[in-house]
C-alpha atoms as a PDB file:
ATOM      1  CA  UNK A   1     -57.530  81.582 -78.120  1.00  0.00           C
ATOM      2  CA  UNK A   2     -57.734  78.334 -80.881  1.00  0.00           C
ATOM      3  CA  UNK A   3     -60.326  75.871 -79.853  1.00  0.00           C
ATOM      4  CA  UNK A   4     -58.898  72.530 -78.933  1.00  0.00           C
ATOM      5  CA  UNK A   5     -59.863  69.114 -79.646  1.00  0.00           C
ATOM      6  CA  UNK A   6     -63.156  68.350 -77.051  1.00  0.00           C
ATOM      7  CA  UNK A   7     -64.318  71.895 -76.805  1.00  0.00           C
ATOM      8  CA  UNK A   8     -67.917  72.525 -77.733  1.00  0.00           C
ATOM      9  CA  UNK A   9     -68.070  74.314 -81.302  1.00  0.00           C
ATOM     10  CA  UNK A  10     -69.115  77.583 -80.643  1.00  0.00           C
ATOM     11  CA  UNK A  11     -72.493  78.727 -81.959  1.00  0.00           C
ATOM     12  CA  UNK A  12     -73.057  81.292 -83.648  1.00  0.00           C
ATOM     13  CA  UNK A  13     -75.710  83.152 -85.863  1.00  0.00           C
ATOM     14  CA  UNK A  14     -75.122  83.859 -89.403  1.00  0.00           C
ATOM     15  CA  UNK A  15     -75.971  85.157 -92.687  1.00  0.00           C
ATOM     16  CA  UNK A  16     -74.950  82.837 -95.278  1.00  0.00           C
ATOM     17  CA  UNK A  17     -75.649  82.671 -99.105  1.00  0.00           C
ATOM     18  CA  UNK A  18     -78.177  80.110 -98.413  1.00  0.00           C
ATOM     19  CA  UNK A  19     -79.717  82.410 -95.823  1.00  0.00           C
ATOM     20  CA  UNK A  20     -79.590  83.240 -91.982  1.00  0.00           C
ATOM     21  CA  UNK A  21     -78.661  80.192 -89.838  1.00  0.00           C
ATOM     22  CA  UNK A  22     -78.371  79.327 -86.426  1.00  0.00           C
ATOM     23  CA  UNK A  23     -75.075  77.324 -86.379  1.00  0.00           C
ATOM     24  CA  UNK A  24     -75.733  74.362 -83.815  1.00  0.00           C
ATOM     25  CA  UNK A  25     -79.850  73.945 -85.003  1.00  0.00           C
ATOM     26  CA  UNK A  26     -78.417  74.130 -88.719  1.00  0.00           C
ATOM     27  CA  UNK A  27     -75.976  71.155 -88.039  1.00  0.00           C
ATOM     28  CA  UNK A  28     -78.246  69.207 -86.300  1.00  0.00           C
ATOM     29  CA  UNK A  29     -77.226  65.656 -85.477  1.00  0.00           C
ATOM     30  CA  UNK A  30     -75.021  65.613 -88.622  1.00  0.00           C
ATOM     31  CA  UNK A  31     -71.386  65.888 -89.043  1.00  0.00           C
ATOM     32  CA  UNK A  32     -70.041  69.344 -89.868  1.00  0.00           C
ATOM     33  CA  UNK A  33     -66.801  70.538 -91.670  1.00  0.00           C
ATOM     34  CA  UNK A  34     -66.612  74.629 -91.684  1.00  0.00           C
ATOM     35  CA  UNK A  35     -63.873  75.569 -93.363  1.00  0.00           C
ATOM     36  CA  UNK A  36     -62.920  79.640 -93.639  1.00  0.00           C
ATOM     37  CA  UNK A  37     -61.188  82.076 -95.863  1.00  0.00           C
ATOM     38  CA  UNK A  38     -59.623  85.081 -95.419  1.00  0.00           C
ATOM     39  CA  UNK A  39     -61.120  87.190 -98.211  1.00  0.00           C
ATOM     40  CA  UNK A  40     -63.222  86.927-101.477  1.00  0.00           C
ATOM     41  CA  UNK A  41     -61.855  86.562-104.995  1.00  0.00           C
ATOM     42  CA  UNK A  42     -58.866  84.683-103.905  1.00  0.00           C
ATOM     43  CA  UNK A  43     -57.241  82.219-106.121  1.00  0.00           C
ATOM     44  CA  UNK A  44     -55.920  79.553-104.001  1.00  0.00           C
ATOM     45  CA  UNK A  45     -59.469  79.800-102.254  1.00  0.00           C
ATOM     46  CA  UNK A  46     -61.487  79.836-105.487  1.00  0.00           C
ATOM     47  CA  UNK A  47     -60.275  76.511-106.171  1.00  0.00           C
ATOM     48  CA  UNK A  48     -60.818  74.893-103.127  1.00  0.00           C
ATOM     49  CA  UNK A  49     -64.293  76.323-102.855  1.00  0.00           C
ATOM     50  CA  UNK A  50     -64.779  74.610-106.401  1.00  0.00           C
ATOM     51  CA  UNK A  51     -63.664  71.519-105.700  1.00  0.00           C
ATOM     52  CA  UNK A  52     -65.913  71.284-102.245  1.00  0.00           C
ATOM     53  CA  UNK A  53     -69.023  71.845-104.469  1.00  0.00           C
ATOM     54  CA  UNK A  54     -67.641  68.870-107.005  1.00  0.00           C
ATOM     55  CA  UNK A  55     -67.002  66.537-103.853  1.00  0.00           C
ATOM     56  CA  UNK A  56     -70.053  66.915-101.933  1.00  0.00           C
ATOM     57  CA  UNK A  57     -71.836  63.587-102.492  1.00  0.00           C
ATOM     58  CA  UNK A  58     -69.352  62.116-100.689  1.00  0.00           C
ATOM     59  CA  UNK A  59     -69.871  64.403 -97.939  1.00  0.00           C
ATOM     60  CA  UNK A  60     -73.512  63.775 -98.320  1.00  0.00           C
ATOM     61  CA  UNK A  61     -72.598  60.158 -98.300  1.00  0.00           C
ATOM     62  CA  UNK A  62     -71.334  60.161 -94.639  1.00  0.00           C
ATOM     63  CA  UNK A  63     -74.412  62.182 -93.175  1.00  0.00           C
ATOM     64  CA  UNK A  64     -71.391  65.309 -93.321  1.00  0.00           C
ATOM     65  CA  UNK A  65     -72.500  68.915 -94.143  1.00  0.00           C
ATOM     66  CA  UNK A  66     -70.321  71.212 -95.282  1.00  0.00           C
ATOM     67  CA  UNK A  67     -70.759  74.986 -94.637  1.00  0.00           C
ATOM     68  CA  UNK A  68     -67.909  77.908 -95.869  1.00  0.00           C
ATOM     69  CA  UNK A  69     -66.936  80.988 -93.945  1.00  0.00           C
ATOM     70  CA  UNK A  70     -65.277  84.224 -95.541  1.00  0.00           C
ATOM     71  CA  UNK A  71     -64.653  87.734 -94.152  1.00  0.00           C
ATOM     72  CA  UNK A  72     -66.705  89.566 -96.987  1.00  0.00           C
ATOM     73  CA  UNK A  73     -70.311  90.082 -97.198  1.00  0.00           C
ATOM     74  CA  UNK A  74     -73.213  87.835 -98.674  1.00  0.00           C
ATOM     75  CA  UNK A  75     -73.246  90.314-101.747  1.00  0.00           C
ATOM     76  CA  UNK A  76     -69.395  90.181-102.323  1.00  0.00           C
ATOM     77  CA  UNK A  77     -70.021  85.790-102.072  1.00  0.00           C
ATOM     78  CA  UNK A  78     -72.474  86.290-104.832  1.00  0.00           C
ATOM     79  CA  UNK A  79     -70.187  87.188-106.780  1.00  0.00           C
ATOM     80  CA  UNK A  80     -67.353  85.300-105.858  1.00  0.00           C
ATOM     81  CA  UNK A  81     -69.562  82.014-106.734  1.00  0.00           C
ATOM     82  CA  UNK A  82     -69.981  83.285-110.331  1.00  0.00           C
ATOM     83  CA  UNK A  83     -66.468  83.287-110.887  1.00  0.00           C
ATOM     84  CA  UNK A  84     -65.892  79.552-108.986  1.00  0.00           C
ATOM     85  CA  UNK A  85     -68.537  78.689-111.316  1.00  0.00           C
ATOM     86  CA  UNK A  86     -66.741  79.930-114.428  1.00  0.00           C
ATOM     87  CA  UNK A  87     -63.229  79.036-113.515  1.00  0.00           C
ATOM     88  CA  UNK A  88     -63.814  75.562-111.727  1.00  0.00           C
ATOM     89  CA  UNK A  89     -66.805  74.447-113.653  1.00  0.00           C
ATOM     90  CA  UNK A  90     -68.969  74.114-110.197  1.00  0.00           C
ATOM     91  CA  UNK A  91     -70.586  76.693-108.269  1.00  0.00           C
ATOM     92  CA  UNK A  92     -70.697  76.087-104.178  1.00  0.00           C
ATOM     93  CA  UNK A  93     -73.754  73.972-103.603  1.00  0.00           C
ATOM     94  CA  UNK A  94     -73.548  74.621 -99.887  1.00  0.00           C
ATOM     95  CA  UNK A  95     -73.741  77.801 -97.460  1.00  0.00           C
ATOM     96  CA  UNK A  96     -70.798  80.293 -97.358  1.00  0.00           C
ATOM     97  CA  UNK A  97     -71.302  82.314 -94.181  1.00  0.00           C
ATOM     98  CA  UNK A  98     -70.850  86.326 -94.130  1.00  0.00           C
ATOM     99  CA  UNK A  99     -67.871  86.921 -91.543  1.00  0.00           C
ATOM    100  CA  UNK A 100     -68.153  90.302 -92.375  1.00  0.00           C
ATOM    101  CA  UNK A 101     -67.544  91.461 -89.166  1.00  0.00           C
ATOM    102  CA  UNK A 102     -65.432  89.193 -88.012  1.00  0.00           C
ATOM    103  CA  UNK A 103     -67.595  87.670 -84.495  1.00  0.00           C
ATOM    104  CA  UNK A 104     -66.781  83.881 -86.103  1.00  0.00           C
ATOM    105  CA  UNK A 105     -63.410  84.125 -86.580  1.00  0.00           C
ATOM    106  CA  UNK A 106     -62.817  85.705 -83.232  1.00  0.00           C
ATOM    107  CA  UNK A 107     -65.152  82.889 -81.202  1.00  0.00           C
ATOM    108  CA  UNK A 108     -63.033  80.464 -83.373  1.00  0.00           C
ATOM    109  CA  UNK A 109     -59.415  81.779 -82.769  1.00  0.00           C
ATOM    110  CA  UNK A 110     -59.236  82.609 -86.130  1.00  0.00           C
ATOM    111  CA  UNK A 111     -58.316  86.221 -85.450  1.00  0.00           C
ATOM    112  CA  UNK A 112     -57.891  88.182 -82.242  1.00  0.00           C
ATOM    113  CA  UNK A 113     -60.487  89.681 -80.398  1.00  0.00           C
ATOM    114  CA  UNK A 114     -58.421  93.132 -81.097  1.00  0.00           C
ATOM    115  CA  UNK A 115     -59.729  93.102 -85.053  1.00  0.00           C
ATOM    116  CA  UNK A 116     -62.396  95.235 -86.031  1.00  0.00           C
ATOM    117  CA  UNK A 117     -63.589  98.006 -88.639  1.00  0.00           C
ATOM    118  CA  UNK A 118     -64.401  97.363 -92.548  1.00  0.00           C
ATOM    119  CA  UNK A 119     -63.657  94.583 -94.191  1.00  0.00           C
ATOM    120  CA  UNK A 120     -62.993  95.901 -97.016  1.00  0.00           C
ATOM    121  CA  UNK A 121     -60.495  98.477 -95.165  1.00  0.00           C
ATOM    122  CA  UNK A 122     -58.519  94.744 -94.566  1.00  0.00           C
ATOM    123  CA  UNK A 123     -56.375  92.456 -97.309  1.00  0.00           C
ATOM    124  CA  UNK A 124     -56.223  88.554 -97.308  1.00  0.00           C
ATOM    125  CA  UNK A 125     -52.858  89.124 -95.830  1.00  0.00           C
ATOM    126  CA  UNK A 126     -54.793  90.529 -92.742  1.00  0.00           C
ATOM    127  CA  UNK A 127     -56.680  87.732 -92.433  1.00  0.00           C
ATOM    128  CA  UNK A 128     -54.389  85.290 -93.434  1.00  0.00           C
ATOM    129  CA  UNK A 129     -55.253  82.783 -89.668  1.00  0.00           C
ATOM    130  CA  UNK A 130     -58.465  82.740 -91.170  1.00  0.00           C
ATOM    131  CA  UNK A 131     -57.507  79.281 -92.988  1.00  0.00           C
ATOM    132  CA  UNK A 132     -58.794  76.370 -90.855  1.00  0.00           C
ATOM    133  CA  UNK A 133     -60.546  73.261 -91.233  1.00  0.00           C
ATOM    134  CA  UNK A 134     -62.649  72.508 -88.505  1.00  0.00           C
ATOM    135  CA  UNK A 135     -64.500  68.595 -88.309  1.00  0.00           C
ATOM    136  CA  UNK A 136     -67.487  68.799 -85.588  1.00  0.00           C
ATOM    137  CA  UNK A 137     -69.066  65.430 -84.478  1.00  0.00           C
ATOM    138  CA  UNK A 138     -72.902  65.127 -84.184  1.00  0.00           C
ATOM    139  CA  UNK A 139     -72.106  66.119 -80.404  1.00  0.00           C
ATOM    140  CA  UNK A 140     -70.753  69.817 -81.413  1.00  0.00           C
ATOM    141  CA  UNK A 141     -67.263  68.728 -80.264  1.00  0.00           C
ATOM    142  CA  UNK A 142     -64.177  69.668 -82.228  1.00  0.00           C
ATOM    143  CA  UNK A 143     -63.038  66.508 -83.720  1.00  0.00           C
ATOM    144  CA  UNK A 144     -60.201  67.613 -86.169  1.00  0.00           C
ATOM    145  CA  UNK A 145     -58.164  71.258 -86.727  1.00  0.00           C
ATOM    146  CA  UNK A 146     -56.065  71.872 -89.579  1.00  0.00           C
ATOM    147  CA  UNK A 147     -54.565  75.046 -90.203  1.00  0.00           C
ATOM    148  CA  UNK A 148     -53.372  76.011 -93.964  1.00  0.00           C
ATOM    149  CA  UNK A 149     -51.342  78.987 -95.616  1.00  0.00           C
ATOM    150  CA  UNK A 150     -52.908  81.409 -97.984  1.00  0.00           C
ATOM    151  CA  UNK A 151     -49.765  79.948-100.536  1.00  0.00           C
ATOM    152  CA  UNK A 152     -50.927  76.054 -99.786  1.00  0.00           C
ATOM    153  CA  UNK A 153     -54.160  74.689-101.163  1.00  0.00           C
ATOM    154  CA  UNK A 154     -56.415  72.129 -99.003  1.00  0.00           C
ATOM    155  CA  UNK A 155     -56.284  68.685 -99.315  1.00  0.00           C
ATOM    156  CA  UNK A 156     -60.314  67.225 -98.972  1.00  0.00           C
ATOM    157  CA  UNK A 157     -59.206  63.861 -99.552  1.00  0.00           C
ATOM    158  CA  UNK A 158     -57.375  63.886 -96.469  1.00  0.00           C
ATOM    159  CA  UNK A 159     -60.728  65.625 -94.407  1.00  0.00           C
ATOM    160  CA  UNK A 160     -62.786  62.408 -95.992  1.00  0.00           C
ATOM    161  CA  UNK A 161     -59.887  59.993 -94.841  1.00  0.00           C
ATOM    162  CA  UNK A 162     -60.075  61.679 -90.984  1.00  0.00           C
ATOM    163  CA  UNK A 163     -63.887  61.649 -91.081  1.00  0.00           C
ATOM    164  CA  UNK A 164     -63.731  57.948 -92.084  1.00  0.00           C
ATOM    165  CA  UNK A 165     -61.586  57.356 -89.520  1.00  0.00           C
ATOM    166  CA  UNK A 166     -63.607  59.368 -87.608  1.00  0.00           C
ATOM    167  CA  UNK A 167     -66.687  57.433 -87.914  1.00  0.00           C
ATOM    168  CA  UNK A 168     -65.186  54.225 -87.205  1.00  0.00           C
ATOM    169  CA  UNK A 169     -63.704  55.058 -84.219  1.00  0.00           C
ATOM    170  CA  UNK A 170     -66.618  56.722 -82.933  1.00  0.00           C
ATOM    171  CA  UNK A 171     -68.469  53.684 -83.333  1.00  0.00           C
ATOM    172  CA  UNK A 172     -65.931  50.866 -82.288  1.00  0.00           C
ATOM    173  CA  UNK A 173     -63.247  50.285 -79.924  1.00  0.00           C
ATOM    174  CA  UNK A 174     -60.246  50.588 -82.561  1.00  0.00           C
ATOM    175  CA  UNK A 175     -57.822  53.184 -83.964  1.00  0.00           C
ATOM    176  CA  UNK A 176     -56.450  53.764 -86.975  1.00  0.00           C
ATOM    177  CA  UNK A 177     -52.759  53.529 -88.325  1.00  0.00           C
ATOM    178  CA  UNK A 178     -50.507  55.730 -90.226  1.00  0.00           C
ATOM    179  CA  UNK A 179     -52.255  56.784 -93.890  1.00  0.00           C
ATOM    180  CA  UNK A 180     -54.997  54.470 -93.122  1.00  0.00           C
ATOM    181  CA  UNK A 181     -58.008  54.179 -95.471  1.00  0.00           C
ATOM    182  CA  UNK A 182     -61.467  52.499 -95.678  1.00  0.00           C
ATOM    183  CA  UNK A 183     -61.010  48.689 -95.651  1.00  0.00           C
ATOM    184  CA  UNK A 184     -57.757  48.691 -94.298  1.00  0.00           C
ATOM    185  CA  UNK A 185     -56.734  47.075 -90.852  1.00  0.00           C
ATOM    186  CA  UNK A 186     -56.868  49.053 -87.725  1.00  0.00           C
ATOM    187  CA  UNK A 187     -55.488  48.557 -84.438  1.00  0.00           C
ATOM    188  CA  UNK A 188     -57.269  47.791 -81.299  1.00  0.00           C
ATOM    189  CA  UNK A 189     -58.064  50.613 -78.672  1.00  0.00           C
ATOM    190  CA  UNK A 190     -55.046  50.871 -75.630  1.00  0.00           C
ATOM    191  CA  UNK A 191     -58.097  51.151 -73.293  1.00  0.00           C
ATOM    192  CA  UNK A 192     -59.717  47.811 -74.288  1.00  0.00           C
ATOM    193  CA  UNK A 193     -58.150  44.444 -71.973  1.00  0.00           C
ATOM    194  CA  UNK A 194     -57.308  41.383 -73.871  1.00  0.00           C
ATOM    195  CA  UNK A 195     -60.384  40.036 -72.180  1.00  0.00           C
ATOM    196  CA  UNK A 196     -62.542  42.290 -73.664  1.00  0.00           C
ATOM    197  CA  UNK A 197     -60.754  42.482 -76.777  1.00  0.00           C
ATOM    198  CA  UNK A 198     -61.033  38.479 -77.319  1.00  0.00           C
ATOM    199  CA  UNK A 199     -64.912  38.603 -76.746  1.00  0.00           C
ATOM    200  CA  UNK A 200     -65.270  41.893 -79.335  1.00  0.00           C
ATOM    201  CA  UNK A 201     -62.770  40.654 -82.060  1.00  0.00           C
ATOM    202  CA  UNK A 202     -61.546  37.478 -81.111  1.00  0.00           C
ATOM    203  CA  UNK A 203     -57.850  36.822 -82.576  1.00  0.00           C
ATOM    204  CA  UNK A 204     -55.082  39.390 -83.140  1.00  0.00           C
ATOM    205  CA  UNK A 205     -51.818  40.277 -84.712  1.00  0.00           C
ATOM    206  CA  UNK A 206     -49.798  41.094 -82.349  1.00  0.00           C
ATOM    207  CA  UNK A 207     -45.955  42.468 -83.313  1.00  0.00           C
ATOM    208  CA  UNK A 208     -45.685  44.452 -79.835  1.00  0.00           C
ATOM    209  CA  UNK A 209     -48.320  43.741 -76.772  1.00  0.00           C
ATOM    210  CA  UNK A 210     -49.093  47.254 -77.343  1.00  0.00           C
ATOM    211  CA  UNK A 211     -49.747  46.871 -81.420  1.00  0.00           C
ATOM    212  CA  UNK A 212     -53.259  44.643 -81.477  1.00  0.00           C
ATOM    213  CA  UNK A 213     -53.986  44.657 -85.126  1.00  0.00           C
ATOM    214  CA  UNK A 214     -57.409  43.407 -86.431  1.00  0.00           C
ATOM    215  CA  UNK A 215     -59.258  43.795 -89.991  1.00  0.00           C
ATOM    216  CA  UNK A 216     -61.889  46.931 -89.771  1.00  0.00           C
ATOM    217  CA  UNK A 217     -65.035  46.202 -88.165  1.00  0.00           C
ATOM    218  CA  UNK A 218     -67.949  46.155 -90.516  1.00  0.00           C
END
């Protein structure tokens, strides 16, 4: 069964390429996004892993750490990060955990609890669920699930925008319009009065009583 938005990441422990981890103790009070591949030495994969590793800082920017998942072993990622390297001119700067048999994808609903055996007895078309994003707040909640295609690369500018939004929302009363970004106005929570509203941002634009548009809090 997926996880939904609210449930408690489940935690796990791992070996990764940066060594063992315990998933929740690892993460800490940061921000997490895991996002997981169905098998090594893939191409659409190989560049998305590449262009994680050339984005971090701004990952490391929002107190967000990043952390891969594939159903291969350590040994096979080894590898697979030489040829990132080579072919996308950065090598993943950030843990890649060994799924190699399979218990994250399952506690994830990434795969059913049916799947078993060698991985290497199993194709990316096997494992093609195994293609989420998943965003966990500093409270191990699921705040954001996205769900690609093996044919469709990821878009991380879009998992910055949501964690932006994220973050702002977390932290004040507001939500955030269609293909919002940082600095642009946002729109004042449902669940906050006019009262309230009036003492926390004082004037509005208002085009529906329901549409309470502000400039972002600072």
């Amino acid at each position: 069964m997926s996880l939904h938005l609210g449930a408690i990441a489940p935690d796990f422990t791992a070996d990764t390429t940066q060594g063992p981890i315990s998933f929740h103790a690892w993460a800490g009070d940061d921000w997490v996004v895991l996002f997981s591949h169905p098998k090594d030495f893939t191409p659409v994969c190989t560049t998305e892993l590449g262009y994680m590793a050339n984005i971090k800082p701004d990952f490391d920017r929002r107190n967000v750490k990043i952390i891969g998942l594939s159903v291969d072993t350590t040994g096979d990622h080894a590898g697979w990060a030489r040829d990132i390297e080579e072919t996308q001119g950065q090598a993943p700067n950030y843990p890649i955990i060994a799924d190699h048999d399979f218990v994250i994808s399952k506690a994830y609903g990434m795969l059913g609890a049916d799947v078993s055996g060698d991985p290497k007895d199993r194709t990316a078309a096997d494992n093609q669920t195994v293609r989420n994003v998943f965003v966990i707040g500093p409270d191990k909640k699921v705040k954001l699930v996205l769900v690609y295609p093996m044919t469709t690369g990821r878009n991380f500018d879009e998992v910055l925008r949501v964690i932006d939004s994220l973050q702002l929302t977390a932290s004040h009363k507001v939500s955030t319009p269609v293909n919002w970004k940082q600095g642009d106005k946002v729109i004042i929570a449902g669940s906050v009065s006019n009262d309230e509203a009036k003492e926390l941002f004082g004037e509005w634009e208002e085009p529906k009583p329901y549409i309470r548009i502000v400039p972002q809090p600072r």
